[in-house]
Protein backbone atom coordinates (compact mmCIF):
# COMPACT_ATOMS: atom_id res chain seq x y z
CA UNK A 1 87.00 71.40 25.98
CA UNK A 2 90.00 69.81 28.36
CA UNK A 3 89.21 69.63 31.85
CA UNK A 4 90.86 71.18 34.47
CA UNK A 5 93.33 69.22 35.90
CA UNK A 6 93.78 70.06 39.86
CA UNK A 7 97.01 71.76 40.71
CA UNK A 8 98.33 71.78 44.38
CA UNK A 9 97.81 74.81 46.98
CA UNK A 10 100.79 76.16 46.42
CA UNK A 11 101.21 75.95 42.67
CA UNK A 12 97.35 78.09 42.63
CA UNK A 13 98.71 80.20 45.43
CA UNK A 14 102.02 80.76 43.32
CA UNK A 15 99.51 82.75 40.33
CA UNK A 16 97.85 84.93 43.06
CA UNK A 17 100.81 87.28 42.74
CA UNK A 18 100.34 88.36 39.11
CA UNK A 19 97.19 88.13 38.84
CA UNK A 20 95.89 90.66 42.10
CA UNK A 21 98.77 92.65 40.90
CA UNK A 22 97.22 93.19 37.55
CA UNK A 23 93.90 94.06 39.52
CA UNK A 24 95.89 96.60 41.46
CA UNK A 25 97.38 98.57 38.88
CA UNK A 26 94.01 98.60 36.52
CA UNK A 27 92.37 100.17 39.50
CA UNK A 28 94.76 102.23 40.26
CA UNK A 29 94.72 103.92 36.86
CA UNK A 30 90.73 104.25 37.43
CA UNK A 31 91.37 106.63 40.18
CA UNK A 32 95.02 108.29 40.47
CA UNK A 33 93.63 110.82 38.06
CA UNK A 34 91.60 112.22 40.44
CA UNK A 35 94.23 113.99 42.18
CA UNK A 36 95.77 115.71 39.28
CA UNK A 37 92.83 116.97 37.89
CA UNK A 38 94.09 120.52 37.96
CA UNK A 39 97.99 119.72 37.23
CA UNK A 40 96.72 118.02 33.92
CA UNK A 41 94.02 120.30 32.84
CA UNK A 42 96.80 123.16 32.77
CA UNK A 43 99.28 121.28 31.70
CA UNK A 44 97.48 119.90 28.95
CA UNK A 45 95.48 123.07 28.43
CA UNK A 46 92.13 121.62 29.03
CA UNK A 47 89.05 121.77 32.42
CA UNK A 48 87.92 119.38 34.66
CA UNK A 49 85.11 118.14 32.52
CA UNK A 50 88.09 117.25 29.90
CA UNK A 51 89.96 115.10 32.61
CA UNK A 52 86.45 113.82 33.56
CA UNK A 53 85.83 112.77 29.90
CA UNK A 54 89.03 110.99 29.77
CA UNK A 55 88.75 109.25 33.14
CA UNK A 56 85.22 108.02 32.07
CA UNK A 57 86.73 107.01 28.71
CA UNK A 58 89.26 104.85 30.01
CA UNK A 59 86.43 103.03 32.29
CA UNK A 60 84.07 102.67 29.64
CA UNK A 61 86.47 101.21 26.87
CA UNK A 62 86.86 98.53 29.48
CA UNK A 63 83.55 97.82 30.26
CA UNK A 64 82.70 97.67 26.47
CA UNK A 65 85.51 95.43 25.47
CA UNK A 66 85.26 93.06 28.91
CA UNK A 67 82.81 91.17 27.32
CA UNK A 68 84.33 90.57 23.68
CA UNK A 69 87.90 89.86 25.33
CA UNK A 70 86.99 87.28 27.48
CA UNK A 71 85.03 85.49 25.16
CA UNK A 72 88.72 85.66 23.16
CA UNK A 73 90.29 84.05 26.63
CA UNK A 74 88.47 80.65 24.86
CA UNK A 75 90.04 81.18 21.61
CA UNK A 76 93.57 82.06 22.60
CA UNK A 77 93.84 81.01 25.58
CA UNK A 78 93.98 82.97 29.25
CA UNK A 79 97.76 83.41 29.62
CA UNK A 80 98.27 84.74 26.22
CA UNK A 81 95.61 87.27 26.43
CA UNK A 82 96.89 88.41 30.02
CA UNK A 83 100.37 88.86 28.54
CA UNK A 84 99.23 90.72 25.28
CA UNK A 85 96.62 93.10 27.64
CA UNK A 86 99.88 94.16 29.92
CA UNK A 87 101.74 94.83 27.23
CA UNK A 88 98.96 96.72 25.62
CA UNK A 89 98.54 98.32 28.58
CA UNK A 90 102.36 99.48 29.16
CA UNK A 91 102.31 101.18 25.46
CA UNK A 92 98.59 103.32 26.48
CA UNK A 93 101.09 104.28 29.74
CA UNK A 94 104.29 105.39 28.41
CA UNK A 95 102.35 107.44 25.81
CA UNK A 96 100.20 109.16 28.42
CA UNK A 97 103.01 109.92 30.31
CA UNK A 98 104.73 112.29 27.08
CA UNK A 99 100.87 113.20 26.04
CA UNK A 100 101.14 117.03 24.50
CA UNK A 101 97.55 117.43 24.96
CA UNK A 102 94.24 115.96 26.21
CA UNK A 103 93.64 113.78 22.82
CA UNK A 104 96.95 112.26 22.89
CA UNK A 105 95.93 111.40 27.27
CA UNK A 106 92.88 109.89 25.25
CA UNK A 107 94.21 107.81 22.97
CA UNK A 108 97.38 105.97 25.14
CA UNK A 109 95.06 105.95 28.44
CA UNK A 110 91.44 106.27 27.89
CA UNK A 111 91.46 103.52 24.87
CA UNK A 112 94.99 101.75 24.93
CA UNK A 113 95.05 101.48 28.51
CA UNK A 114 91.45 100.91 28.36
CA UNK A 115 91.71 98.01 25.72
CA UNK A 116 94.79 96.45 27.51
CA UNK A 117 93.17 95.97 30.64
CA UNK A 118 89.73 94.67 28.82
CA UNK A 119 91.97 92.07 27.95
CA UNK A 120 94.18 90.60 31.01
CA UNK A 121 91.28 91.06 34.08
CA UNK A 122 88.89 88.32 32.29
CA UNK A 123 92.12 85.79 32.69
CA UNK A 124 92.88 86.94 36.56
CA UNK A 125 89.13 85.87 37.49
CA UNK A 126 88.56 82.79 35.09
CA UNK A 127 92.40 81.59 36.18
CA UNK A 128 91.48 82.05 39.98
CA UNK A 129 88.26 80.58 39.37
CA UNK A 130 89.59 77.37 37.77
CA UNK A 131 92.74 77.31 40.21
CA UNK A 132 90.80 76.87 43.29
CA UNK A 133 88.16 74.55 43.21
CA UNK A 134 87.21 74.88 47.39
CA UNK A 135 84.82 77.54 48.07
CA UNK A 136 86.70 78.86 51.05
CA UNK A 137 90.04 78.59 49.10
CA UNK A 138 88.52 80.07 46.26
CA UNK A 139 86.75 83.41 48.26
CA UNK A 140 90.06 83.90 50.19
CA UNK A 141 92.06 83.97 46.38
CA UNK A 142 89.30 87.09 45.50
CA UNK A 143 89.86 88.24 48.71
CA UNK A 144 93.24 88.88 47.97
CA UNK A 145 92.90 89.92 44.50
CA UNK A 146 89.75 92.15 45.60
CA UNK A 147 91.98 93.81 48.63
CA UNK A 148 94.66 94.76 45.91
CA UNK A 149 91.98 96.13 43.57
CA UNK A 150 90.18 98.20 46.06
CA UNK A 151 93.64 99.19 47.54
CA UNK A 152 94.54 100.39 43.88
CA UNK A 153 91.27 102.21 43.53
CA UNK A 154 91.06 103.61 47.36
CA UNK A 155 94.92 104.08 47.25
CA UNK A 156 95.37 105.58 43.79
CA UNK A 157 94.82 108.78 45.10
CA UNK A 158 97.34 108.62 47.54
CA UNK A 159 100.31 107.44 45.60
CA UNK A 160 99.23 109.38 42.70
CA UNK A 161 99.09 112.51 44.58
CA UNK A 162 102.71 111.61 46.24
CA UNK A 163 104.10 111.01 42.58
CA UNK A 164 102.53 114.06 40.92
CA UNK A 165 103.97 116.37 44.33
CA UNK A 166 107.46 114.83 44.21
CA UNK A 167 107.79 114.65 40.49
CA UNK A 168 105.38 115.17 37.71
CA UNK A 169 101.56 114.11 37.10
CA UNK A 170 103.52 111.73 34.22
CA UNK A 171 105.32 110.18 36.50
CA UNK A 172 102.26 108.55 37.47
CA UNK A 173 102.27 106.54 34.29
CA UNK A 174 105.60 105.78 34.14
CA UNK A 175 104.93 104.32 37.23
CA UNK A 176 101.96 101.90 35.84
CA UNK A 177 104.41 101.02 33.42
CA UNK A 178 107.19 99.38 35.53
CA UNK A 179 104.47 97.82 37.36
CA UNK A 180 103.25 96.57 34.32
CA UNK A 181 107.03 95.08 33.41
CA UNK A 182 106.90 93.57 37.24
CA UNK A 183 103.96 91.67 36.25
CA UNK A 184 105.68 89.99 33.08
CA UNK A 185 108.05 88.92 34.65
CA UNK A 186 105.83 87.04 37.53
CA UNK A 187 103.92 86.10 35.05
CA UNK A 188 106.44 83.37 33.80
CA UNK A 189 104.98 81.09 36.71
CA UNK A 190 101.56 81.19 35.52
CA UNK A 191 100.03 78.21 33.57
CA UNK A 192 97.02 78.11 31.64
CA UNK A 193 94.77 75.00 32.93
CA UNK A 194 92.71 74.91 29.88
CA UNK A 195 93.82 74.42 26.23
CA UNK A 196 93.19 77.15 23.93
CA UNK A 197 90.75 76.05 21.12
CA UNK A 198 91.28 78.30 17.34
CA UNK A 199 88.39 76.96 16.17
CA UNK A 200 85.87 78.34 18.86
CA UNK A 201 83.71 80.81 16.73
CA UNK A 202 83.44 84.58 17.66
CA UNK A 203 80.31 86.32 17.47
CA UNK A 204 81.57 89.28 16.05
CA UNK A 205 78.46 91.58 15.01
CA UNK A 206 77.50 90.65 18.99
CA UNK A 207 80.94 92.40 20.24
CA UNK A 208 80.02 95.51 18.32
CA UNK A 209 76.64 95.76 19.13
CA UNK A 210 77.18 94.96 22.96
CA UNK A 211 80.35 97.65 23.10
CA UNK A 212 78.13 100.35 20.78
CA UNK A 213 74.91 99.86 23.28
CA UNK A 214 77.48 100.51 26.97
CA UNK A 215 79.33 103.33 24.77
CA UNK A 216 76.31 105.69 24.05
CA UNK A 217 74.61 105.15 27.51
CA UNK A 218 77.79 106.25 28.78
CA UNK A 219 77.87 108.91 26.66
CA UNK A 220 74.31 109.75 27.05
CA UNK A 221 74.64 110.36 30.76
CA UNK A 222 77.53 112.50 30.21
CA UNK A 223 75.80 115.10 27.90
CA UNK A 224 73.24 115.19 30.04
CA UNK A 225 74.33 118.58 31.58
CA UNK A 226 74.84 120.64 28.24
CA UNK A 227 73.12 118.48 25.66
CA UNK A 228 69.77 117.00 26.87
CA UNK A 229 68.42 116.16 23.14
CA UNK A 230 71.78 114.69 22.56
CA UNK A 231 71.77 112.85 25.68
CA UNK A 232 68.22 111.49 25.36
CA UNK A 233 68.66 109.93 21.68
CA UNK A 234 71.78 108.38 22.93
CA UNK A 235 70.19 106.64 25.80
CA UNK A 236 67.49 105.80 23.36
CA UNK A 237 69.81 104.59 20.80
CA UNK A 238 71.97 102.87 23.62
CA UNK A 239 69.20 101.12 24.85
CA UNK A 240 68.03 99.84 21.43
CA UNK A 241 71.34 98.55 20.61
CA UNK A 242 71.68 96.60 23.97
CA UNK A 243 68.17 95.51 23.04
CA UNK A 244 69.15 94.33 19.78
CA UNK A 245 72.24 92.34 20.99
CA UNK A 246 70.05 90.58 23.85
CA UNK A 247 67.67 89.62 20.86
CA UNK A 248 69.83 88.36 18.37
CA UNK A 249 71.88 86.06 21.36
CA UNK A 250 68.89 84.86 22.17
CA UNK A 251 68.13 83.65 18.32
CA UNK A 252 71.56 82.31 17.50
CA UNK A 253 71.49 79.95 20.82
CA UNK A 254 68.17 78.92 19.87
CA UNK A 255 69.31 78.47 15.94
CA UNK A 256 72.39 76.01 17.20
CA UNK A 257 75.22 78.69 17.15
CA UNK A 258 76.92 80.39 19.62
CA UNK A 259 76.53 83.93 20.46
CA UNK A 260 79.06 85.98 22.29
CA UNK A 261 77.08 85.80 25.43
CA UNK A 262 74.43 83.25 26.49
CA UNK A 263 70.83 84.43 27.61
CA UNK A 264 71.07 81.51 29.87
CA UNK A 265 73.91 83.44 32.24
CA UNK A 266 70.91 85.67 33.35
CA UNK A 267 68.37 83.03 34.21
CA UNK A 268 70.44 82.66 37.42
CA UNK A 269 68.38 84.72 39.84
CA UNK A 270 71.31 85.08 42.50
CA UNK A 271 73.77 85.54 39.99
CA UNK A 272 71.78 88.40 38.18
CA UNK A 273 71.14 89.89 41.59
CA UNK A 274 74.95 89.62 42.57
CA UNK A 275 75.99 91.40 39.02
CA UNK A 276 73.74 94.27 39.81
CA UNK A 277 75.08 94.34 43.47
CA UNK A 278 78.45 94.82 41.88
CA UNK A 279 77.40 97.57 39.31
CA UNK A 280 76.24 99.49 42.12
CA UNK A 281 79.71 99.07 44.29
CA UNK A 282 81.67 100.25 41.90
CA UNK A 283 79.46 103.19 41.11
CA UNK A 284 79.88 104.27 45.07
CA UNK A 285 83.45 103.59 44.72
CA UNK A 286 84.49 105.43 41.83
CA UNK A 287 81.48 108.28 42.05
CA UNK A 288 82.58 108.95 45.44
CA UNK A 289 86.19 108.92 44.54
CA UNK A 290 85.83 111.59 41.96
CA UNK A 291 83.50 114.01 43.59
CA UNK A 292 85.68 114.16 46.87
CA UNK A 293 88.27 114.21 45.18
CA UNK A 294 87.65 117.02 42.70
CA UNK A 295 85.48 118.92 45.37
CA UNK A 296 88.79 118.92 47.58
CA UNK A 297 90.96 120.10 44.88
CA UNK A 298 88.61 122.47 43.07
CA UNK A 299 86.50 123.90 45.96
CA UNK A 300 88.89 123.44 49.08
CA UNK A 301 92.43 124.24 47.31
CA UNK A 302 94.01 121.84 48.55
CA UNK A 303 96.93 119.90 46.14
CA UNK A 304 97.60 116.47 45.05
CA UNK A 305 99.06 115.12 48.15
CA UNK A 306 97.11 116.77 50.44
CA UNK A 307 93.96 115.07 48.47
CA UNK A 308 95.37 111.77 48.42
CA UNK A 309 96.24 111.92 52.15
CA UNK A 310 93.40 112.47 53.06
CA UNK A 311 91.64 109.14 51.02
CA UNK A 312 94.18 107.03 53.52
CA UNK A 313 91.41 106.24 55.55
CA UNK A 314 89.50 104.93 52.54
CA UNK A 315 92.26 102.61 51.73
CA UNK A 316 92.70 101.58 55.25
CA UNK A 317 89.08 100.55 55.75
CA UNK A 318 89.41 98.85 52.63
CA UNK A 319 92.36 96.85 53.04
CA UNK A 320 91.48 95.62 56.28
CA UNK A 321 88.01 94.53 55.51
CA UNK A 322 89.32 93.03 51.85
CA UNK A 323 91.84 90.74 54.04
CA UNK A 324 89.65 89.90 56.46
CA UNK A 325 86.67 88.02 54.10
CA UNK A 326 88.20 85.16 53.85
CA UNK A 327 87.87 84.52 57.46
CA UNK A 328 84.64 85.78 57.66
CA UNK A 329 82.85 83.57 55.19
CA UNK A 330 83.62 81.14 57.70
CA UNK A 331 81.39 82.37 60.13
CA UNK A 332 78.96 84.42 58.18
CA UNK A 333 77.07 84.18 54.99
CA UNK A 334 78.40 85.86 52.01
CA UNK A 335 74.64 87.24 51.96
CA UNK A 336 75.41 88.89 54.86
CA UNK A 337 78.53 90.27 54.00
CA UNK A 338 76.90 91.79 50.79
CA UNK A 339 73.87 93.67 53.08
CA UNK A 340 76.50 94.76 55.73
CA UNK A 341 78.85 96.25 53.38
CA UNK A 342 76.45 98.18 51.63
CA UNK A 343 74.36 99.20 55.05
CA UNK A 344 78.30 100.55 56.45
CA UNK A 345 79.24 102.24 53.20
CA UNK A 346 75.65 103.70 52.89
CA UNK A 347 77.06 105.34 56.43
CA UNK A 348 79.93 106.28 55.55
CA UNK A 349 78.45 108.51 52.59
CA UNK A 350 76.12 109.82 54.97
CA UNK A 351 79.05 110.73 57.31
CA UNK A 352 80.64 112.60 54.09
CA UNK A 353 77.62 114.83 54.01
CA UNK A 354 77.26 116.01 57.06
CA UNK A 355 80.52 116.32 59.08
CA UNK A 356 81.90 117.64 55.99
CA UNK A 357 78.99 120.62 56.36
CA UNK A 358 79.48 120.88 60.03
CA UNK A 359 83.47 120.64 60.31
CA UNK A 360 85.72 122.82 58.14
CA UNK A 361 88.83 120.47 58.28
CA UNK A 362 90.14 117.57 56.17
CA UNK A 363 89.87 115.56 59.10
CA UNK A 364 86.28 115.91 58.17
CA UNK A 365 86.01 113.66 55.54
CA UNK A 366 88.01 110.72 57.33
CA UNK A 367 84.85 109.01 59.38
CA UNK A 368 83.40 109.30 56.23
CA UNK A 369 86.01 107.57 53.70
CA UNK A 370 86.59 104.98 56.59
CA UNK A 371 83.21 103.54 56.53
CA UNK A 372 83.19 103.42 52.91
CA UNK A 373 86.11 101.88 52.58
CA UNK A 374 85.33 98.92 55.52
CA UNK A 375 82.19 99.04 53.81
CA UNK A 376 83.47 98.33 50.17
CA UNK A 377 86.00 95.86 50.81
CA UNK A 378 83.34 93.70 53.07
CA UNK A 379 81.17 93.11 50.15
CA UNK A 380 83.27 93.13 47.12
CA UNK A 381 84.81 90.01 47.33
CA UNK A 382 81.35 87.66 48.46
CA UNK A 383 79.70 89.66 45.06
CA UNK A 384 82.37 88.51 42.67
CA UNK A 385 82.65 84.37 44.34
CA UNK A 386 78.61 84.62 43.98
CA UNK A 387 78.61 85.58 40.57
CA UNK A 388 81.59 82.89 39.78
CA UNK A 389 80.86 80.07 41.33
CA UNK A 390 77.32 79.78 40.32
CA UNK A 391 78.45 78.28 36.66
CA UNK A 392 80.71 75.20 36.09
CA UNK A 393 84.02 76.07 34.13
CA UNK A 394 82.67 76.00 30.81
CA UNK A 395 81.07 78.77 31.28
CA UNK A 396 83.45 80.54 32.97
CA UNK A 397 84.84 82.80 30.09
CA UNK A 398 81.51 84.34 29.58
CA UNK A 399 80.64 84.75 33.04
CA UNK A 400 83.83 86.65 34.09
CA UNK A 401 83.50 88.78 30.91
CA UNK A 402 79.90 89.56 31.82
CA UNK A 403 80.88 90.36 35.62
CA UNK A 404 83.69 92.63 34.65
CA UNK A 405 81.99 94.02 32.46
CA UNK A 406 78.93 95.22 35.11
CA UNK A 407 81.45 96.11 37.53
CA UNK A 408 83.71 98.55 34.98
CA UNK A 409 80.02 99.83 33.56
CA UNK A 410 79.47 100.53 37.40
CA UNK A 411 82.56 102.47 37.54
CA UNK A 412 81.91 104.66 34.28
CA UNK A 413 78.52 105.34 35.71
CA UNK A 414 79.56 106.02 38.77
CA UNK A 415 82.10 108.59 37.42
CA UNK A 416 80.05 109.98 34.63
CA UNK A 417 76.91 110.26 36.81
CA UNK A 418 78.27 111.54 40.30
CA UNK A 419 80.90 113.76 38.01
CA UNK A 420 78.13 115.05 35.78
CA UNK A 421 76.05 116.77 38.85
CA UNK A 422 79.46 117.81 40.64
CA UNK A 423 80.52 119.64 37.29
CA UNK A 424 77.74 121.17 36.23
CA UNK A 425 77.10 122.86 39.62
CA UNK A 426 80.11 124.33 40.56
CA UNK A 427 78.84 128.01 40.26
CA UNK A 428 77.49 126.29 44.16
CA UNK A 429 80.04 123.88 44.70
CA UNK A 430 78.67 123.03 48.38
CA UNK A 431 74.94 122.33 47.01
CA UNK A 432 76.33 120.05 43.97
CA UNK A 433 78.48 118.48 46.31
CA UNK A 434 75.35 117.20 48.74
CA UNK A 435 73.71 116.12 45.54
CA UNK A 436 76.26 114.39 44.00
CA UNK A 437 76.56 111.95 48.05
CA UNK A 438 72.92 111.82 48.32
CA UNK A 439 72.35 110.30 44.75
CA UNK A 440 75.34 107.64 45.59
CA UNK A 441 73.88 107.00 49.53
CA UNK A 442 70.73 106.35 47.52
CA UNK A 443 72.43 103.76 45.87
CA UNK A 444 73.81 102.22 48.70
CA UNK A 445 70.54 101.68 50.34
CA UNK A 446 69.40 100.65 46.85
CA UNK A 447 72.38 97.96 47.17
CA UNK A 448 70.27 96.40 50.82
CA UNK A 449 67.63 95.70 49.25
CA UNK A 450 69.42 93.81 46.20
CA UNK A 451 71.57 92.34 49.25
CA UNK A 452 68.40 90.99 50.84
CA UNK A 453 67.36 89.45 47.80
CA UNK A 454 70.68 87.67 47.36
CA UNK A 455 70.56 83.49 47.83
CA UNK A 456 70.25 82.51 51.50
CA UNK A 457 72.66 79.00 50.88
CA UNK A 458 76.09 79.57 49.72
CA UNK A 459 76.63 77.97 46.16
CA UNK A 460 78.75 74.73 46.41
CA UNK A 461 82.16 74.80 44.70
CA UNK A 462 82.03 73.55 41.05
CA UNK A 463 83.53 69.49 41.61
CA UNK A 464 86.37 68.93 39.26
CA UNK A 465 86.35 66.48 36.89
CA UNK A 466 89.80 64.10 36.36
């Protein structure tokens, strides 16, 4: 493989643009929904657990494809894969923006959308990766590209509940689609540092039994609330696929061959305990997104705007704390910044419980959002420059695929879990609503510990090679 040739500042700052633009509007289709979960179920003739399905689709496509498409990124190179995903992506939009009916919303954005987006984020974090060799360079480019992502996730809400007021809910994806033409066009200035090699093999049996495995847990923890003995086989049957794939991988490395991902990735203690830190983030991001925002809609009455005003004070807390890391791994360690964030968003959920019991406002759930939000955007960005700077550049394809992939399971899980106990209580919407926080607080204190465990030394920057 070529080495990476060393750009200057500016030329690597010059690819930022695109690339945390990308992240932005992929997040931003993870959570918009949330606010028009009752102007699409009766347009569309469908319930909340159909929008829920959908929304879950959409982040489980991407978590099963992450891995399989950024393996690709080696194949066909980074830039050509980013430009195929967005335009992927921009068909999955337009047609969920004429959908008829809840399939049709499945098809352009819970699997086009879904598969578009499987295949441009790999490139943003390998490119960034590769583009900025420094440390500190490097964890203030994902703090920029994390602060659009968590803006798009903490903000969707918000704009998507101004768009569906003013206009239409499908206004919303026409929306993601000029974005998506925006990007394009930026795109012209980005360069691909690495040669694409057609000859790299493709471990295709290992894509399909990887993408069944995340697909039926998925599932499985959906149909826990109607289905149990459907649910439990497909856990079981989830499991034993993952199992399978994680078997095999192992036997084809050791056989001379390469598999789609290398059992060596997870013999990294602080990078394994980074990727779980960042499947639990994204749970509390997107869980806690869903439930609020359904509970407000469903349970308080109160419409798309009114929702997605009040999640401003998620997306403030998260934007300021996002922009702020790369000053702060000056002066702390991104250890620290992992066990802090989680400790403040573990707050902030608690602050969603109980003001929201005690006070009968909206205002109630602002303390709340703020802390999770400061909370999020603290750790998000020291999880991912953990993860990615713990393996040289050869390595990088798999490693971004594998860290995308954790963090978009983490967002189907957090969705499909959180959403699952909301749903199936609302004949006591204020009881399922407590639940539904305490099992995602949980989490967050689950997330200190992992912090704790995270390594004490930051990892030195991979050296280039000339």
């Amino acid at each position: 493989m070529a080495q990476t040739p060393v750009g200057t500042r500016a030329a690597a700052r010059r690819i930022l643009a695109p690339l945390a633009l990308a992240q932005f509007i992929c997040s931003f289709a993870g959570s918009n929904m949330n606010v028009m979960i009752n102007d699409m179920s009766e347009d569309l003739d469908t319930t909340v657990q159909g929008i829920q399905v959908a929304i879950t689709l959409f982040l489980l496509v991407m978590a099963a494809l992450m891995i399989p498409a950024s393996k690709l990124t080696d194949r066909f190179g980074r830039k050509r894969l980013f430009i195929v995903g967005l335009g992927v992506y921009g068909v999955g939009a337009i047609i969920s923006a004429i959908a008829p009916n809840l399939g049709v919303l499945i098809l352009g954005n819970s699997l086009l959308e879904g598969i578009g987006t499987a295949l441009l984020i790999p490139p943003v974090y390998i490119l960034t990766t590769l583009r900025f060799q420094d440390l500190r360079e490097r964890a203030r480019a994902f703090g920029v590209i994390s602060a659009l992502g968590g803006m798009g996730a903490a903000a969707g809400p918000l704009i998507g509940g101004i768009i569906t007021t003013a206009i239409d809910w499908r206004a919303a994806f026409v929306f993601q689609a000029l974005v998506i033409v925006l990007i394009i066009v930026l795109a012209r200035r980005v360069d691909d540092p690495i040669a694409p090699d057609p000859g790299r093999s493709f471990d295709v049996l290992g894509a399909l039994l990887s993408a069944i495995g995340l697909v039926a847990l998925v599932m499985g923890i959906l149909a826990l609330d109607d289905a149990l003995p459907l649910a439990i086989a497909l856990l079981v049957f989830g499991a034993a696929m993952l199992a399978w794939f994680m078997f095999r991988s192992g036997r084809l490395e050791r056989a001379g061959r390469e598999p789609l991902v290398s059992p060596a990735l997870f013999r990294n203690r602080g990078s394994n305990t980074a990727l779980l830190t960042q499947v639990l983030q994204w749970m509390m991001l997107m869980g806690v997104s869903f439930v609020v925002a359904a509970y407000l809609q469903v349970v308080r009455g109160y419409n798309a705007i009114e929702t997605g005003i009040i999640f401003t004070a998620a997306t403030v807390g998260l934007l300021a704390s996002s922009l702020s890391v790369g000053r702060l791994v000056r002066r702390f360690a991104q250890r620290t910044l992992v066990v802090a964030g989680f400790a403040l968003t573990s707050a902030g959920i608690a602050g969603l419980i109980f003001t929201v019991a005690v006070l009968p406002g909206a205002w109630a759930f602002a303390p709340g959002l703020l802390g999770i939000g400061l909370g999020l955007g603290l750790m998000l960005t020291p999880s991912v420059n953990l993860v990615q700077s713990a393996f040289p550049e050869g390595q990088q394809g798999e490693i971004s695929g594998v860290s995308r992939a954790v963090s978009n399971l983490g967002s189907s899980l957090g969705t499909a879990v959180a959403g699952t106990i909301l749903v199936a209580g609302l004949v006591d919407p204020s009881r399922s609503y407590a639940l539904a926080m305490i099992v995602l607080g949980v989490l967050g204190l689950l997330g200190v510990v992992l912090g704790l465990r995270l390594p004490r030394e930051e990892p030195a920057a991979e050296p280039s090679t000339k």
